[in-house]
Protein backbone atom coordinates (compact mmCIF):
# COMPACT_ATOMS: atom_id res chain seq x y z
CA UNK A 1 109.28 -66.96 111.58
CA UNK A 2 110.95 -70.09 110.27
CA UNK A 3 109.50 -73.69 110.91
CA UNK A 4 112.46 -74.91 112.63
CA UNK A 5 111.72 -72.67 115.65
CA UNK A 6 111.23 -74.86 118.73
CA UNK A 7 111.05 -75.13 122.24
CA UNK A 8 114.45 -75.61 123.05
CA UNK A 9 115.62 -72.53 120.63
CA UNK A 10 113.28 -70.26 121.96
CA UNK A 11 113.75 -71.44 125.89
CA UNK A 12 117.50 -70.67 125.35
CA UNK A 13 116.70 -67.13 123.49
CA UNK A 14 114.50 -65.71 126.50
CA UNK A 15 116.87 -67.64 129.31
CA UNK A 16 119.77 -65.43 127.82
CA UNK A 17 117.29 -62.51 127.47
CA UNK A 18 116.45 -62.63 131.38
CA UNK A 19 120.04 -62.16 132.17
CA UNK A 20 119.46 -58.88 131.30
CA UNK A 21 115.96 -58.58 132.64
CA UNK A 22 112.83 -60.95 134.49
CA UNK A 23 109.96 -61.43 131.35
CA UNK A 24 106.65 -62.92 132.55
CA UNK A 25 104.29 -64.92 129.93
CA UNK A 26 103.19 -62.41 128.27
CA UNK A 27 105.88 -60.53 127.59
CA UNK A 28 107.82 -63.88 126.08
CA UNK A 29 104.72 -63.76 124.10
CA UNK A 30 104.77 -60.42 122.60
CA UNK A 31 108.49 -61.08 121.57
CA UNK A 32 107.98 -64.19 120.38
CA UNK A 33 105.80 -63.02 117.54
CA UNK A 34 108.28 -60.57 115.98
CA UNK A 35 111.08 -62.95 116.20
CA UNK A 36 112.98 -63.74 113.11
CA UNK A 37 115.54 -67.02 112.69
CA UNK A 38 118.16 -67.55 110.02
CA UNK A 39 120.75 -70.19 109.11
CA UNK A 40 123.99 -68.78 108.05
CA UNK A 41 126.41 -70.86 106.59
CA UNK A 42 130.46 -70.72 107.56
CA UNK A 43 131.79 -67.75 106.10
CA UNK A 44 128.94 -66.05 105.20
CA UNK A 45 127.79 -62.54 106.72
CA UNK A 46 125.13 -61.97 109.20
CA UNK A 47 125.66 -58.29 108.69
CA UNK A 48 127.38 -57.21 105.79
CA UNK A 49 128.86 -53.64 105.65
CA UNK A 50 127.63 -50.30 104.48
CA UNK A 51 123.65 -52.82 105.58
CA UNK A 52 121.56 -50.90 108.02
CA UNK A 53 122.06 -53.10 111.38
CA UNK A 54 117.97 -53.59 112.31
CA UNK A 55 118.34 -56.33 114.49
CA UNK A 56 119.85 -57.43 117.81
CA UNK A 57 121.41 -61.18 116.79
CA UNK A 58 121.62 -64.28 119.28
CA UNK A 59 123.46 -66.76 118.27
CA UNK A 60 121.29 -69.89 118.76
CA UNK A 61 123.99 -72.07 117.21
CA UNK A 62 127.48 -71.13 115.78
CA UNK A 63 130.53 -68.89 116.40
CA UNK A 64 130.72 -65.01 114.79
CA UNK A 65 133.24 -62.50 114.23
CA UNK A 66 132.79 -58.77 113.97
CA UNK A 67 135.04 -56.44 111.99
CA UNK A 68 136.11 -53.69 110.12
CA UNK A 69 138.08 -53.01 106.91
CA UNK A 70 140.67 -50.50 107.66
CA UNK A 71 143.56 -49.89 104.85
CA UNK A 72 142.28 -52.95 102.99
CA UNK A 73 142.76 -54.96 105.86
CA UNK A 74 140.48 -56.84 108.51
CA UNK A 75 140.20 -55.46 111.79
CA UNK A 76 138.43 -57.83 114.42
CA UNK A 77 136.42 -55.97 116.96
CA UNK A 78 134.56 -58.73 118.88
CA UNK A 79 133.83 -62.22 118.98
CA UNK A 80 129.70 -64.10 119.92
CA UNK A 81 130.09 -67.59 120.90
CA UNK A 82 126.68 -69.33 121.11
CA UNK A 83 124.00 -68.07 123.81
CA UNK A 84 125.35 -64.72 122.85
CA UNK A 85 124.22 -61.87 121.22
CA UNK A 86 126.23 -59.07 118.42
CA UNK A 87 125.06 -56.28 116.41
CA UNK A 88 126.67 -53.27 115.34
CA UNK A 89 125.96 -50.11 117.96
CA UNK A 90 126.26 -47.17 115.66
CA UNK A 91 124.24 -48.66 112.61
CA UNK A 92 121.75 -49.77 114.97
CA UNK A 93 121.28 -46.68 116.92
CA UNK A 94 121.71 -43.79 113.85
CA UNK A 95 119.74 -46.18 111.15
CA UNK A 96 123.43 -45.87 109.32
CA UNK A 97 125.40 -47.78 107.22
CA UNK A 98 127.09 -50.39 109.35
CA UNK A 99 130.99 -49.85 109.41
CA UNK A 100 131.10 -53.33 111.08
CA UNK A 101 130.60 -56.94 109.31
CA UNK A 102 129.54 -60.25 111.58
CA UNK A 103 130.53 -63.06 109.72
CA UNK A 104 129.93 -66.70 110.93
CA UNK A 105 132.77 -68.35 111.16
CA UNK A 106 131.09 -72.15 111.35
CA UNK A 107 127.73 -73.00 110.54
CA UNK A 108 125.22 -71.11 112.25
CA UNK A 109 121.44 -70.29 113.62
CA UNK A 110 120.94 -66.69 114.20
CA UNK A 111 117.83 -65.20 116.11
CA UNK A 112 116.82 -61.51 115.43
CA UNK A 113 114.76 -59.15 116.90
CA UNK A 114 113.96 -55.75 114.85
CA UNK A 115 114.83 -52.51 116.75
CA UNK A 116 111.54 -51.11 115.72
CA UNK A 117 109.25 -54.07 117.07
CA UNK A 118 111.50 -53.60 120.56
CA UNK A 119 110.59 -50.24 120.09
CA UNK A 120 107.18 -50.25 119.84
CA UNK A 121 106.83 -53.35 122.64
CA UNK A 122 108.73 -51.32 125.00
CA UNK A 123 106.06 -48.86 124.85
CA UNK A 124 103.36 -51.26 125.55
CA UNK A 125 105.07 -53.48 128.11
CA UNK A 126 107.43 -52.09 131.19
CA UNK A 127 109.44 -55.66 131.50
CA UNK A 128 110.46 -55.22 127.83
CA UNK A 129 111.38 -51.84 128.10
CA UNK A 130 113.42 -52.60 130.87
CA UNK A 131 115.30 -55.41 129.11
CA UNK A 132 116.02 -53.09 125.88
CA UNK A 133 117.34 -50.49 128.55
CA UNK A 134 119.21 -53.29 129.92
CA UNK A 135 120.69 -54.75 126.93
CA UNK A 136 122.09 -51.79 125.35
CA UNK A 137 123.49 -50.38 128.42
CA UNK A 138 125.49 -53.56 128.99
CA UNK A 139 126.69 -53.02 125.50
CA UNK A 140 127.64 -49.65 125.71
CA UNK A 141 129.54 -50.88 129.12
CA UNK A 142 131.23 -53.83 126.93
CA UNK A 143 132.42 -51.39 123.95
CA UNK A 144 133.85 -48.65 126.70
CA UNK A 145 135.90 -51.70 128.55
CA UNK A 146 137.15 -52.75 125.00
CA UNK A 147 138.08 -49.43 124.71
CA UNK A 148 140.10 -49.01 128.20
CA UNK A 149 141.83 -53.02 127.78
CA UNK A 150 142.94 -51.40 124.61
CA UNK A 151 144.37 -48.11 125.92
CA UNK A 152 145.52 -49.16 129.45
CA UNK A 153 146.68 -53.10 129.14
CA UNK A 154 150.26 -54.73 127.46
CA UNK A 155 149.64 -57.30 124.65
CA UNK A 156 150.02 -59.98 127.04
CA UNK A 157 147.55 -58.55 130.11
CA UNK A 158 145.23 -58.49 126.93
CA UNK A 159 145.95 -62.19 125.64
CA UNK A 160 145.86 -63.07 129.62
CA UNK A 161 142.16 -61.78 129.79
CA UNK A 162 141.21 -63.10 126.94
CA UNK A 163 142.07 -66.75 127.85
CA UNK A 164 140.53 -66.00 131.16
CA UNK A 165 137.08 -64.86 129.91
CA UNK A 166 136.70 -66.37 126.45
CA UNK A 167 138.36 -69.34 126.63
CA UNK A 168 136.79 -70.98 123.46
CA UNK A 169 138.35 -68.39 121.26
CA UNK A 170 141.59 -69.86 121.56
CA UNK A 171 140.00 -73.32 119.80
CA UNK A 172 137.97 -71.92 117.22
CA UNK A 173 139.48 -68.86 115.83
CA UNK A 174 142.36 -68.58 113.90
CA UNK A 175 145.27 -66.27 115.23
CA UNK A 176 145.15 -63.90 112.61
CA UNK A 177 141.62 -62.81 113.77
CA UNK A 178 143.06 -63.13 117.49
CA UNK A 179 146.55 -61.04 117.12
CA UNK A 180 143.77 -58.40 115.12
CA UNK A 181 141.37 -58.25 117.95
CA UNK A 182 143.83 -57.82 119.79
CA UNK A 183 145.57 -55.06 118.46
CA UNK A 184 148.80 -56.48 117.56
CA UNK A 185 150.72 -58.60 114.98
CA UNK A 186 150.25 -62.61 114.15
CA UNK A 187 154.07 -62.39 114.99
CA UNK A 188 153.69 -60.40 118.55
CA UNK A 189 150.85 -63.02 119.37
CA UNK A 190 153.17 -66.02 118.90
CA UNK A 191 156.11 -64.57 121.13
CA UNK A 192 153.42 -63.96 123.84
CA UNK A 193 151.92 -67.64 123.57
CA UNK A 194 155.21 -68.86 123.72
CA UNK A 195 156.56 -67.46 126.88
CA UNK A 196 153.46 -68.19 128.64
């Protein structure tokens, strides 16, 4: 665990963590001890592909962006603003190579927790079992309502959305990475933005 670990960092990590699920003392204290915290500078990769995703990230500080290369080109699956967490799903469940990259797109502090210590806790402690059941259900829910915006929304019900419920996007991303995520053109994005 890095020095620069402090009160305020880790009081934001396990506020964000009970939105998933109640901790008592000791459970904050059994996580606390297998925490890990990085700085990772603008542009450079939290996860890099064909890495074995082994940790769950929060995003203490920064912005992140996760993608794939498809055809040479960057596909952008999901955005974590700060207080939120990413990881790749399929590395992190099959001990893979991840498919996915998270890149920070500004400066950044990244918290990680190994699978195999929230593993091993869950055993030993019912609240933190809970929470990993919690956490990785919600992101199972999140990846299957990506999926469903994707199949069953226009471009613009999908641009609508995401101004509604990621507002900060819009400011700090640029549209190339939006019109991706998206699933559309940089040229299909600008005719939407400018009718609306």
């Amino acid at each position: 665990m890095l020095p620069y670990l402090n009160f305020i960092m880790l009081d934001a990590y396990f506020r964000a963590l009970e939105e998933f699920s109640p901790l008592d003392a000791n459970a904050k204290k059994q996580l606390e001890e297998y925490i890990v915290v990085t700085k990772v500078a603008k542009n450079d990769f939290i996860l890099e592909q064909g890495a074995v995703c082994n940790y769950i990230y929060f995003l203490d500080q920064g912005f992140a962006r996760q993608f794939y290369y498809k055809n040479g080109k960057e596909i952008t699956e999901w955005f974590a603003a700060e207080k939120e967490f990413c990881f790749s799903i399929e590395s992190y469940f099959h001990h893979t190579p991840s498919k996915l990259t998270i890149q920070a797109l500004e400066d950044s502090v990244v918290i990680g927790l190994h699978k195999d210590a929230l593993m091993e806790l869950s055993k030993e402690h019912s609240q933190i079992s809970q929470l990993a059941l919690n956490m990785l259900s919600t992101s199972l829910v999140y990846s299957q309502q990506r999926m469903e915006t994707i199949l069953f929304e226009s471009a613009k019900d999908r641009y609508r959305h995401l101004l509604e419920t990621k507002p900060k996007i819009i400011q700090k991303v640029p549209l190339a990475h939006i019109a991706s995520f998206l699933g559309i053109t940089q040229e299909t994005l600008s005719r939407i933005r400018a009718k609306l």
